[in-house]
PDB file of N, CA and C in Angstrom:
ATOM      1  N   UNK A   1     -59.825  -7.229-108.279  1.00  0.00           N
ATOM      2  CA  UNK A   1     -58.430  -7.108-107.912  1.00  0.00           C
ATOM      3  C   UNK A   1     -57.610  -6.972-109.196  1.00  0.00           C
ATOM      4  N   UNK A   2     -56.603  -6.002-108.974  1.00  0.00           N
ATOM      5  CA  UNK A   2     -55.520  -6.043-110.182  1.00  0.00           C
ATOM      6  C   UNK A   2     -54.461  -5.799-109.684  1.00  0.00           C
ATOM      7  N   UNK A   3     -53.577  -6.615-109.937  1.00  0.00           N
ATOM      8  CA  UNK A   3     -52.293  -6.579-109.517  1.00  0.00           C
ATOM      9  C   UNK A   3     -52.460  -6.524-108.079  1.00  0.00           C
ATOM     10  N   UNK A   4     -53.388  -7.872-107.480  1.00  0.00           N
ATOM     11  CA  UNK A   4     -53.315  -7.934-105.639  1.00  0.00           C
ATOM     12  C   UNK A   4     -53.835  -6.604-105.215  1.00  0.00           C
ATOM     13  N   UNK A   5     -54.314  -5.984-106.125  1.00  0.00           N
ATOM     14  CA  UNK A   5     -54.752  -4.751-105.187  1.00  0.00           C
ATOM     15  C   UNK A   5     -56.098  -4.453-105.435  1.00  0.00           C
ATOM     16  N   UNK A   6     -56.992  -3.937-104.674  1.00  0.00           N
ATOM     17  CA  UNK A   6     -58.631  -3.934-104.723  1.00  0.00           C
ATOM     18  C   UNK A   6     -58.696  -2.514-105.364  1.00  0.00           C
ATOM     19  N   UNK A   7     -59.587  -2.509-106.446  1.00  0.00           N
ATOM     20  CA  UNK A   7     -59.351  -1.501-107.154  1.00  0.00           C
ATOM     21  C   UNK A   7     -60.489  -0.665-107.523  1.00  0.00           C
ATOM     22  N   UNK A   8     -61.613  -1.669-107.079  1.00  0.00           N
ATOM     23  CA  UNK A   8     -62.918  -1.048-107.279  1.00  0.00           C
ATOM     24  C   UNK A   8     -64.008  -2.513-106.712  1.00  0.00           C
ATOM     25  N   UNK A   9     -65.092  -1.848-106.507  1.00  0.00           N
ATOM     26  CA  UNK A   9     -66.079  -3.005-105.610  1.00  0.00           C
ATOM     27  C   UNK A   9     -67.581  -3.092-105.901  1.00  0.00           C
ATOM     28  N   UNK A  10     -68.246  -3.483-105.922  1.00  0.00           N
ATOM     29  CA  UNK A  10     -69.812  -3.235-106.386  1.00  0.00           C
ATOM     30  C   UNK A  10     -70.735  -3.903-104.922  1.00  0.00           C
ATOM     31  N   UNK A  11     -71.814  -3.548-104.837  1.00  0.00           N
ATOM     32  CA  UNK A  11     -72.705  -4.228-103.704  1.00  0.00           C
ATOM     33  C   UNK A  11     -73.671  -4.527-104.467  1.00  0.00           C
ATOM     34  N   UNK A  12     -74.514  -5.423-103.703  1.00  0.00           N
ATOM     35  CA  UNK A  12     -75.913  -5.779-104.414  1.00  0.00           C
ATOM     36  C   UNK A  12     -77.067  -5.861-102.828  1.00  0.00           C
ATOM     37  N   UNK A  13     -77.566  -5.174-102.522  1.00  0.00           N
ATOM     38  CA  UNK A  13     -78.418  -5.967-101.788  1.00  0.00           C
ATOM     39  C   UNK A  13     -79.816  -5.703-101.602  1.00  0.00           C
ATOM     40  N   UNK A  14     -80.867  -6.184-100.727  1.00  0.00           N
ATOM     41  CA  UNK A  14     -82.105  -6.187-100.372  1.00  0.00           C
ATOM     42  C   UNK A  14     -81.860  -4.325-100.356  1.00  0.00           C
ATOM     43  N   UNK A  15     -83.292  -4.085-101.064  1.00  0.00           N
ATOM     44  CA  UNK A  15     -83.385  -2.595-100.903  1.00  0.00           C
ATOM     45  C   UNK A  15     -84.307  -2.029 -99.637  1.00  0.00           C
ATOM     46  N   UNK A  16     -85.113  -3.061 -99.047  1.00  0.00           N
ATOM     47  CA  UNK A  16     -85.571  -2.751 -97.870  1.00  0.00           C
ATOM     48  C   UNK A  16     -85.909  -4.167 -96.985  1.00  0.00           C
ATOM     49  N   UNK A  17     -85.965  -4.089 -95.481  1.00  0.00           N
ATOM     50  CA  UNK A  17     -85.801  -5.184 -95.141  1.00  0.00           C
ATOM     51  C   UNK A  17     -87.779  -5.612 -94.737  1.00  0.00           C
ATOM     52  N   UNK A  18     -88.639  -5.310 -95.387  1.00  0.00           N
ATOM     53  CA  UNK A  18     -89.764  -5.543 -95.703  1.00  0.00           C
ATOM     54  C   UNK A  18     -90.365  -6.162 -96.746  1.00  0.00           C
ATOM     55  N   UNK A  19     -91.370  -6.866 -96.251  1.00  0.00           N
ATOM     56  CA  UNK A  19     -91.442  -8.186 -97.669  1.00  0.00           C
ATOM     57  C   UNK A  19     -92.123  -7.447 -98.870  1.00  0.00           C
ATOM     58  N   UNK A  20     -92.804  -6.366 -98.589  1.00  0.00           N
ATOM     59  CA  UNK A  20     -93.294  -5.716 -99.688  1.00  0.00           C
ATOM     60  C   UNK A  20     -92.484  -5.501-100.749  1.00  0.00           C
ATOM     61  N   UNK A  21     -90.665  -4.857-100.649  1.00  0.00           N
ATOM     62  CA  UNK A  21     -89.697  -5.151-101.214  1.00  0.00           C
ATOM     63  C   UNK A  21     -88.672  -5.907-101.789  1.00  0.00           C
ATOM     64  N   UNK A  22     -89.089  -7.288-101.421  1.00  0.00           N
ATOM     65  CA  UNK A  22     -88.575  -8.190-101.814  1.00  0.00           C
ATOM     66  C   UNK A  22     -87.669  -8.742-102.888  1.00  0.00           C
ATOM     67  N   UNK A  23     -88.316  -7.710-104.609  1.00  0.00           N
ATOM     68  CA  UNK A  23     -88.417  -8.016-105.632  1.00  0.00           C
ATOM     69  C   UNK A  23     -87.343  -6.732-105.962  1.00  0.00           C
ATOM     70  N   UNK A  24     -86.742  -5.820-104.964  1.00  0.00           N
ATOM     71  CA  UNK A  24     -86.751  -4.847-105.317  1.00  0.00           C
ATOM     72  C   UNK A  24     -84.940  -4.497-104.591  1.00  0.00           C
ATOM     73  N   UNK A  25     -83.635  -4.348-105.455  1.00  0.00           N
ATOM     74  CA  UNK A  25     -82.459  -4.289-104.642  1.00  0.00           C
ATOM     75  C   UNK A  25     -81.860  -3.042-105.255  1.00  0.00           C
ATOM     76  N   UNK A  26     -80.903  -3.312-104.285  1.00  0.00           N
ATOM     77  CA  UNK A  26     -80.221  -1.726-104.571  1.00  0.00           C
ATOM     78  C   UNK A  26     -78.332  -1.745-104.351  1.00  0.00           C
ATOM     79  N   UNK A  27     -78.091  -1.163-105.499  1.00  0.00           N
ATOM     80  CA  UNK A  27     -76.507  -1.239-105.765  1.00  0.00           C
ATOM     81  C   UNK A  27     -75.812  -0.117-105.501  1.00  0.00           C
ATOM     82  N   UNK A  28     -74.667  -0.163-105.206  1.00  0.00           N
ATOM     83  CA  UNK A  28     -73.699   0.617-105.399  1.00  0.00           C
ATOM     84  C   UNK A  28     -72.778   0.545-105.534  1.00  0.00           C
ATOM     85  N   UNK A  29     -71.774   1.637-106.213  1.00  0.00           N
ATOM     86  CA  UNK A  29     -70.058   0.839-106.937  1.00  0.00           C
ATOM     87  C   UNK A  29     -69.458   1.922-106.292  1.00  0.00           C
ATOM     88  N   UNK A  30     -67.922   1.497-106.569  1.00  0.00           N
ATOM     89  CA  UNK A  30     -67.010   2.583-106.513  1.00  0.00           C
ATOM     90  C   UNK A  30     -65.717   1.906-107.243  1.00  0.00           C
ATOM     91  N   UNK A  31     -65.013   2.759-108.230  1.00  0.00           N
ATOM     92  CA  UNK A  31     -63.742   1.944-109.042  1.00  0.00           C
ATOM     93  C   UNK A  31     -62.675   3.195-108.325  1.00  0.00           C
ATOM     94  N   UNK A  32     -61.136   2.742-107.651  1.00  0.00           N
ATOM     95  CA  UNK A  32     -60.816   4.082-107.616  1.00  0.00           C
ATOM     96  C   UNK A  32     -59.906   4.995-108.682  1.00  0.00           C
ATOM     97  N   UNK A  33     -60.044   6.064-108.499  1.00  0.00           N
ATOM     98  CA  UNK A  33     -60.009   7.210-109.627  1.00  0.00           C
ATOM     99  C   UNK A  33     -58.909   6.815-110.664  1.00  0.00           C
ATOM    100  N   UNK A  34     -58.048   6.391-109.914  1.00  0.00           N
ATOM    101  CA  UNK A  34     -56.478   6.213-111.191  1.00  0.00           C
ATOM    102  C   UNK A  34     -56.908   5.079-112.159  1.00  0.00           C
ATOM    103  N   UNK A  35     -58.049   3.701-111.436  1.00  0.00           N
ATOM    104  CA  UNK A  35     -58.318   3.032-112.185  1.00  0.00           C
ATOM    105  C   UNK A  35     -59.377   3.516-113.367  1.00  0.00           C
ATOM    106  N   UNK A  36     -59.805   4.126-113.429  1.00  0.00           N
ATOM    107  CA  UNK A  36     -61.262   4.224-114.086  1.00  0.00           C
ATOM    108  C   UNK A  36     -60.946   4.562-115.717  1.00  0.00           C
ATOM    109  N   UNK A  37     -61.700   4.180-116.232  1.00  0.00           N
ATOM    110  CA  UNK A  37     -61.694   4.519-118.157  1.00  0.00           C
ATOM    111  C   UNK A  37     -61.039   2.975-118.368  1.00  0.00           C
ATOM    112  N   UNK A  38     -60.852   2.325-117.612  1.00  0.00           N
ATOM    113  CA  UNK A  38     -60.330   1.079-118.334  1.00  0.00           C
ATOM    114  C   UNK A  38     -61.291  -0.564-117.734  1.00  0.00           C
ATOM    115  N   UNK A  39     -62.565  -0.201-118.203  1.00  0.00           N
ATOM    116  CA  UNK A  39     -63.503  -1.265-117.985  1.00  0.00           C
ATOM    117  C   UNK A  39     -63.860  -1.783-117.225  1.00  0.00           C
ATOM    118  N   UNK A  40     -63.391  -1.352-115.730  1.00  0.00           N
ATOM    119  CA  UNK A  40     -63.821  -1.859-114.477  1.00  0.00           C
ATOM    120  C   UNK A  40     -65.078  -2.217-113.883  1.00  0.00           C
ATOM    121  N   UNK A  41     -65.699  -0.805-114.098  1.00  0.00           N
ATOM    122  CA  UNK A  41     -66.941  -0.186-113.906  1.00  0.00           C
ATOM    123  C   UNK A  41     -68.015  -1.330-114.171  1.00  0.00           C
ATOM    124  N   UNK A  42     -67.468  -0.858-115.743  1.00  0.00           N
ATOM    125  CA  UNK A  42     -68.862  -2.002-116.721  1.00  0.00           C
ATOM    126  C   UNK A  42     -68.300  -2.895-116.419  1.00  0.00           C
ATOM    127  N   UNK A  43     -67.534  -3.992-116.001  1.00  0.00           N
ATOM    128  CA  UNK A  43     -67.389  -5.163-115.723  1.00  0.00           C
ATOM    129  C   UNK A  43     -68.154  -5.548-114.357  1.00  0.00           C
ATOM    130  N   UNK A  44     -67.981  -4.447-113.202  1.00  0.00           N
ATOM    131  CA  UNK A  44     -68.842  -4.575-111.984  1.00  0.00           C
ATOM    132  C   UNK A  44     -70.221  -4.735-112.226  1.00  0.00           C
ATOM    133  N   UNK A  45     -70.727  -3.956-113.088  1.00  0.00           N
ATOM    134  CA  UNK A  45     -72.192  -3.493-113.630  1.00  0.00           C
ATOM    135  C   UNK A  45     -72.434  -4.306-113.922  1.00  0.00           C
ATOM    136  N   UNK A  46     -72.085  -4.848-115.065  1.00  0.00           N
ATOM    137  CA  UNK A  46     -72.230  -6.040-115.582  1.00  0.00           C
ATOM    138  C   UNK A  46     -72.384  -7.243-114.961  1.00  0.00           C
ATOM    139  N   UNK A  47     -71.878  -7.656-113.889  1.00  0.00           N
ATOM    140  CA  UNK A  47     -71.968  -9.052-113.434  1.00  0.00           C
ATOM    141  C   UNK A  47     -73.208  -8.770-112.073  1.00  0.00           C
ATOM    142  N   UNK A  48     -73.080  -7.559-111.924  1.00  0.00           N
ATOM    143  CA  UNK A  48     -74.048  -7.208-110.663  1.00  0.00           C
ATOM    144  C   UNK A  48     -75.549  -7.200-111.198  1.00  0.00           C
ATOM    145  N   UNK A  49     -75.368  -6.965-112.791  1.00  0.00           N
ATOM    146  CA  UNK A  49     -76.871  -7.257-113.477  1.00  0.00           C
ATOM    147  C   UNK A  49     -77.410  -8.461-113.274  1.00  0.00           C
ATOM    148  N   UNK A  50     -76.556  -9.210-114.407  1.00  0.00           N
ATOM    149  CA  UNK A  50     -76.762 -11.005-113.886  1.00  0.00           C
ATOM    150  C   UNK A  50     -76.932 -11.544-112.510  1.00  0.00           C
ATOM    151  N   UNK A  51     -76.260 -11.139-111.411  1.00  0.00           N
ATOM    152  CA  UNK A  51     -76.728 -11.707-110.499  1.00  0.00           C
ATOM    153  C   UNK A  51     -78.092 -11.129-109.685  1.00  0.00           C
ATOM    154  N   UNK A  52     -78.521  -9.816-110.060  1.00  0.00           N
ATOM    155  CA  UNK A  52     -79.605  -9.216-109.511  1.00  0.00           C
ATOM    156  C   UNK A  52     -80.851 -10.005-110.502  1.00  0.00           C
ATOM    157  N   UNK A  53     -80.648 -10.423-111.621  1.00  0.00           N
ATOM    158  CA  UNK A  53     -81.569 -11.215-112.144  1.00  0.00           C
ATOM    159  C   UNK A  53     -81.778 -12.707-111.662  1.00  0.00           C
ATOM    160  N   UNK A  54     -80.450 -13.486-111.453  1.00  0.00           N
ATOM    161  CA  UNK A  54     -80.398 -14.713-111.012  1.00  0.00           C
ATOM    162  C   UNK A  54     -81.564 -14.568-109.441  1.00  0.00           C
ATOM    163  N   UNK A  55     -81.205 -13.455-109.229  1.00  0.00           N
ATOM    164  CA  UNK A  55     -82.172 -13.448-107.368  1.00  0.00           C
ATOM    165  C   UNK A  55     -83.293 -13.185-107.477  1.00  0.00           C
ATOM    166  N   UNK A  56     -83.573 -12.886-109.217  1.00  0.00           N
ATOM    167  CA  UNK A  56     -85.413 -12.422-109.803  1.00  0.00           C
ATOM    168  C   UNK A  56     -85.730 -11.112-109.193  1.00  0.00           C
ATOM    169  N   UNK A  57     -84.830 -10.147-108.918  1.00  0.00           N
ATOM    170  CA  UNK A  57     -85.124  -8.985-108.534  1.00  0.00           C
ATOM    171  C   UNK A  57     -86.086  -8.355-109.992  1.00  0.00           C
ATOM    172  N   UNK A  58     -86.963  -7.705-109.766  1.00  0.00           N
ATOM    173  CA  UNK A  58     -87.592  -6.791-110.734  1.00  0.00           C
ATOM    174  C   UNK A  58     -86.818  -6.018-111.096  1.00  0.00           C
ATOM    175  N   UNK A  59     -86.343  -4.640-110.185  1.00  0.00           N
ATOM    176  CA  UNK A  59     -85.517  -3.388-110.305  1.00  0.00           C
ATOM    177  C   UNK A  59     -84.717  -3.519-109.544  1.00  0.00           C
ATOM    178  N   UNK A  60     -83.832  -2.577-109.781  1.00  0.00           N
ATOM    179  CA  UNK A  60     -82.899  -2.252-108.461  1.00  0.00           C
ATOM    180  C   UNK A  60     -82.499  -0.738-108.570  1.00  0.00           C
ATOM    181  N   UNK A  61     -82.326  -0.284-107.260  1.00  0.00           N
ATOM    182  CA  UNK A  61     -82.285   1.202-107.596  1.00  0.00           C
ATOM    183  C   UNK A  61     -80.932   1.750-107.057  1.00  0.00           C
ATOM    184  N   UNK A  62     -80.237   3.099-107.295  1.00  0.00           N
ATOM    185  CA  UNK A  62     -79.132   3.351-107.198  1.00  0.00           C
ATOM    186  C   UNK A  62     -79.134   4.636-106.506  1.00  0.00           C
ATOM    187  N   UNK A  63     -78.433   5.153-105.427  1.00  0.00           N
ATOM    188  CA  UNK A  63     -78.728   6.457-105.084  1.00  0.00           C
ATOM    189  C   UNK A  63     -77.123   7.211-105.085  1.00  0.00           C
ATOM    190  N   UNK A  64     -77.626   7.752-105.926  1.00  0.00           N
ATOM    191  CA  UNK A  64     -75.854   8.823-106.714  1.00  0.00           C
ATOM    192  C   UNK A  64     -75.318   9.921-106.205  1.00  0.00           C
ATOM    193  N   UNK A  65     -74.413  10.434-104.885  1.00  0.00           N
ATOM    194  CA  UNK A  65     -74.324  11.688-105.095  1.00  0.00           C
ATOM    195  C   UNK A  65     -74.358  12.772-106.183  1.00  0.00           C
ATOM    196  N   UNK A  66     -74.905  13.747-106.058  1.00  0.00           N
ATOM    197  CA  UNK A  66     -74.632  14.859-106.973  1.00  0.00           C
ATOM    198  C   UNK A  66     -73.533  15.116-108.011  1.00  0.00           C
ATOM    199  N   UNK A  67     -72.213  15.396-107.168  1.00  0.00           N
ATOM    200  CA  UNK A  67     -71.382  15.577-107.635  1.00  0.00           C
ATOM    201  C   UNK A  67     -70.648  14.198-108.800  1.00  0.00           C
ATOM    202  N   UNK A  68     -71.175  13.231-108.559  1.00  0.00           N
ATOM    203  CA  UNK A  68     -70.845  11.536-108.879  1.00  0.00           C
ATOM    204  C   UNK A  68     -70.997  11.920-110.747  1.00  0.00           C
ATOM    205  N   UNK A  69     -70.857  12.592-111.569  1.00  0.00           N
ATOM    206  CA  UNK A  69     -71.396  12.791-112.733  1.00  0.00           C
ATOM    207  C   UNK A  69     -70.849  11.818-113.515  1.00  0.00           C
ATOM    208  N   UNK A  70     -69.488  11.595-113.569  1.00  0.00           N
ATOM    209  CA  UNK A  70     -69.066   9.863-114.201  1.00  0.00           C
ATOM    210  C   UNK A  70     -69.851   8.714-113.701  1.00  0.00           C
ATOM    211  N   UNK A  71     -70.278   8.208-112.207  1.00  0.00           N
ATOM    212  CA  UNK A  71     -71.600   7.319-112.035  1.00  0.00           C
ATOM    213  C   UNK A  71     -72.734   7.501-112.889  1.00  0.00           C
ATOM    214  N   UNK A  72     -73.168   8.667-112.830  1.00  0.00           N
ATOM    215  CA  UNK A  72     -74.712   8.811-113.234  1.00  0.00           C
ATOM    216  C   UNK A  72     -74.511   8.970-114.913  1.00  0.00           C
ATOM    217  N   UNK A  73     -73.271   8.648-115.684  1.00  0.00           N
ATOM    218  CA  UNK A  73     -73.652   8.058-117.023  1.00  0.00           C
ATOM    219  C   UNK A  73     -72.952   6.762-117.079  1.00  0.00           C
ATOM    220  N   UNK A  74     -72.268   6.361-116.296  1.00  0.00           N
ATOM    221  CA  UNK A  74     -72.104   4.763-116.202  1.00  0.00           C
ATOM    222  C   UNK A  74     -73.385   4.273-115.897  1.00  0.00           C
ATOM    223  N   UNK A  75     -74.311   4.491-115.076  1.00  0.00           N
ATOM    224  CA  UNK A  75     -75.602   3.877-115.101  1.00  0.00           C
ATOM    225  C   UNK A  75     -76.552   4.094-115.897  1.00  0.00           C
ATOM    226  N   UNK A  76     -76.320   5.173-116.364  1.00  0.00           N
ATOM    227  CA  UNK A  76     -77.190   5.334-117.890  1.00  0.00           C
ATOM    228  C   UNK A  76     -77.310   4.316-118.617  1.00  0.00           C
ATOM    229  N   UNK A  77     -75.912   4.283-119.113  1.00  0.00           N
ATOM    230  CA  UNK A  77     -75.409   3.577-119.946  1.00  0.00           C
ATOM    231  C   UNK A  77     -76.304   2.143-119.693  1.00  0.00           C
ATOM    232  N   UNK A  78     -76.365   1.589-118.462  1.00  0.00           N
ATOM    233  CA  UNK A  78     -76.685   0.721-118.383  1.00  0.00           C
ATOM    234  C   UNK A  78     -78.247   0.361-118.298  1.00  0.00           C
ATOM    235  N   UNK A  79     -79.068   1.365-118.564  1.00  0.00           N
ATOM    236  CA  UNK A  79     -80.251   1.504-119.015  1.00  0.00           C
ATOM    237  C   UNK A  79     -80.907   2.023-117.168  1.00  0.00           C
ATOM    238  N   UNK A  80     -79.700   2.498-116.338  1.00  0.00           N
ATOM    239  CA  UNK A  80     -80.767   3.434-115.376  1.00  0.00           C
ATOM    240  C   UNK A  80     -81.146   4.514-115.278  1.00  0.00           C
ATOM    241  N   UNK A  81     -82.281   5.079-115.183  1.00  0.00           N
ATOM    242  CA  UNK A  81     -83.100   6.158-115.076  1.00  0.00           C
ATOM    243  C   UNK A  81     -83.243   7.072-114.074  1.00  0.00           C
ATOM    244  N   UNK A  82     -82.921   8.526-114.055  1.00  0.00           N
ATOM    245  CA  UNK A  82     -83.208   9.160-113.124  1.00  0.00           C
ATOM    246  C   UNK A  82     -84.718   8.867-112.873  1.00  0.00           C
ATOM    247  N   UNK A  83     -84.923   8.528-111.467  1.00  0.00           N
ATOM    248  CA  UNK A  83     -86.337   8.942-111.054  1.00  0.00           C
ATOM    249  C   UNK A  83     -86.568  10.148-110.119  1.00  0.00           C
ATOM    250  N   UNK A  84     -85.645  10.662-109.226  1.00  0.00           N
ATOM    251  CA  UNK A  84     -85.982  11.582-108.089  1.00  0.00           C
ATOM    252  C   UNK A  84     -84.426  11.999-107.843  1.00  0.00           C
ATOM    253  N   UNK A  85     -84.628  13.455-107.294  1.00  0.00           N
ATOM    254  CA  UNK A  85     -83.586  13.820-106.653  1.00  0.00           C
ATOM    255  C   UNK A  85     -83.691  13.997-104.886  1.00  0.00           C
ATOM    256  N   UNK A  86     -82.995  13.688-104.220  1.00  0.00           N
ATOM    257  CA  UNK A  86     -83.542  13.863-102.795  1.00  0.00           C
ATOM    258  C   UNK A  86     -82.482  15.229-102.646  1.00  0.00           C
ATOM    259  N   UNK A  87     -82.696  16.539-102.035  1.00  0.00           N
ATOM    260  CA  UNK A  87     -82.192  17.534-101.826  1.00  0.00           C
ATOM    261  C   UNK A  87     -81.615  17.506-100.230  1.00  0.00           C
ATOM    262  N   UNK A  88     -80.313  17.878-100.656  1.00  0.00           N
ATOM    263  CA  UNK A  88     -79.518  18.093 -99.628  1.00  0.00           C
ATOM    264  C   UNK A  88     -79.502  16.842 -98.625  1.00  0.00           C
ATOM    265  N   UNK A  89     -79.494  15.625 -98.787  1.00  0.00           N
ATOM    266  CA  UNK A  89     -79.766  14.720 -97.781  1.00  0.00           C
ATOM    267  C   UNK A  89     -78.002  14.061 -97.541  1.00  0.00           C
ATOM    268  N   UNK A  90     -77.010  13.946 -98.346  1.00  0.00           N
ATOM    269  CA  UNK A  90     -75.618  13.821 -98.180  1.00  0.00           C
ATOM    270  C   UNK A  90     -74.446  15.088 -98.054  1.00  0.00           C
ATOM    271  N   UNK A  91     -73.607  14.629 -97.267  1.00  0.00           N
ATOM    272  CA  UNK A  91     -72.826  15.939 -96.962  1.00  0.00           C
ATOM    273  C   UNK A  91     -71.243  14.889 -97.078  1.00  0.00           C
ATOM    274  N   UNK A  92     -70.714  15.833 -97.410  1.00  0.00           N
ATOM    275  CA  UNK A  92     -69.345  15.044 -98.372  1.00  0.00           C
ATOM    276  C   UNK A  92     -68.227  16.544 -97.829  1.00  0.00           C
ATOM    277  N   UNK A  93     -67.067  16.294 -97.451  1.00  0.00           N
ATOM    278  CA  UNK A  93     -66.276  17.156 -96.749  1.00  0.00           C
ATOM    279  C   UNK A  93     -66.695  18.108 -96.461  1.00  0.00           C
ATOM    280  N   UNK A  94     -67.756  18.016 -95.450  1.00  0.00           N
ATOM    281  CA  UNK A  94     -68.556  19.446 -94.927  1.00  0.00           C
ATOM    282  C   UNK A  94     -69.701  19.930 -95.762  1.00  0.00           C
ATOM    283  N   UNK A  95     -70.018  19.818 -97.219  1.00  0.00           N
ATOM    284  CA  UNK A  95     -70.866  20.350 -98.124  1.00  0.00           C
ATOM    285  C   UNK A  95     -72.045  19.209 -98.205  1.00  0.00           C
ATOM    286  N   UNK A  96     -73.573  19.845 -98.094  1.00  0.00           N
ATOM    287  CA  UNK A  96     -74.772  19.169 -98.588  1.00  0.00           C
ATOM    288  C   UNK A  96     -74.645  18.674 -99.983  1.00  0.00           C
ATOM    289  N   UNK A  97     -75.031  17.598-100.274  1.00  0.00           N
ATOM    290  CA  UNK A  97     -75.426  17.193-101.539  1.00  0.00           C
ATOM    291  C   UNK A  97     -76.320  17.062-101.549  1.00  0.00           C
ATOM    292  N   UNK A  98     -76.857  16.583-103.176  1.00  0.00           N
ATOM    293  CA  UNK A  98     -78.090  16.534-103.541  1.00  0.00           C
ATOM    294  C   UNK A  98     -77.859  14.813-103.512  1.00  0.00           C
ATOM    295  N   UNK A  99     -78.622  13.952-103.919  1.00  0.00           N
ATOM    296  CA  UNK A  99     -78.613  12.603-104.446  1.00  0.00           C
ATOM    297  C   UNK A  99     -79.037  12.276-105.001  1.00  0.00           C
ATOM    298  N   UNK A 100     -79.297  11.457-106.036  1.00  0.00           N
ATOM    299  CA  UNK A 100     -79.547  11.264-107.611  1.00  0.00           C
ATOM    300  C   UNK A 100     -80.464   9.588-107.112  1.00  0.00           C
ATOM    301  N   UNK A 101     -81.640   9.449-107.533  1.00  0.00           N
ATOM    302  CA  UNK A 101     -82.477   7.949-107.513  1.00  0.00           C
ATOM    303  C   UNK A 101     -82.237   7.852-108.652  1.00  0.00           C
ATOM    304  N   UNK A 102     -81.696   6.583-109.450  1.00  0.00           N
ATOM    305  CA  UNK A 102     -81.777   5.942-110.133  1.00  0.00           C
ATOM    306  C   UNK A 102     -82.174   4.410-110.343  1.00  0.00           C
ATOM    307  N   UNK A 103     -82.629   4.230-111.257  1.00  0.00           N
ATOM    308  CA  UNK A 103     -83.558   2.532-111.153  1.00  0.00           C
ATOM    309  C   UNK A 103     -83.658   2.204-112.709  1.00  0.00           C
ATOM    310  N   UNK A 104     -83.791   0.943-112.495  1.00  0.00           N
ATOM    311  CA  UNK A 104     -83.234   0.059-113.724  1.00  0.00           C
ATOM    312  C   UNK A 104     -84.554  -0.938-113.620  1.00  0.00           C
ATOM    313  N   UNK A 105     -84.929  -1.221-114.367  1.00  0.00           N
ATOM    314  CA  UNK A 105     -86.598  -2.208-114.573  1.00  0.00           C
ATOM    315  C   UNK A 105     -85.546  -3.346-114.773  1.00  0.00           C
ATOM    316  N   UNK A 106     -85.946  -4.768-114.608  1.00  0.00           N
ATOM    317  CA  UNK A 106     -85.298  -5.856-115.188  1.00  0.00           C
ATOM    318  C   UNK A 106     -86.146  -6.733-116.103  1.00  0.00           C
ATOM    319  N   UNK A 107     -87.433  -6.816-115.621  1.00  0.00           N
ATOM    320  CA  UNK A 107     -88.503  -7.474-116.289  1.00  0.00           C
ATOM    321  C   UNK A 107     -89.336  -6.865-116.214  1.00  0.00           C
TER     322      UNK A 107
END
């Protein structure tokens, strides 16, 4: 919140609801646009790290629209890795996207 107003949000959760996955979560952010360049981001990132470790998650993985190109080097940044692209599986005002897997090792 800034200035009473919600300005950007992060999730953390179970990446599948199977115990094989357990070890294994999955995030996603959004800061909105007028806010962004002024540390939000990495502040979300940041605390969403620590607590994905506090829960002993191994990895956690991120799935990016295409078009998302400010996400997919905010998560860089944060040491996540493209692993896969899934083709055409999101559609965003009428148009297919592509989606971007990204994943972050923790231990």
């Amino acid at each position: 919140m800034l200035d009473g107003k919600v300005v950007g949000w992060i999730s953390l959760s179970k990446w599948s609801d199977r115990s094989a996955y357990n070890d294994t979560g999955e995030t996603s952010f959004y800061v909105k646009s007028e806010y962004r360049g002024q540390g939000i981001g990495t502040t979300l990132i940041q605390t969403m790290i620590k607590e994905a470790q506090q829960l002993k998650y191994h990895t956690i993985i991120a799935r990016i629209a295409g078009e998302s190109d400010v996400s997919l080097h905010v998560h860089a940044n944060f040491g996540f890795v493209q692993v896969g692209i899934l083709k055409e599986v999101g559609r965003k005002f009428g148009k297919l996207l592509d989606v971007h897997i990204l994943q972050k090792m923790l231990d």
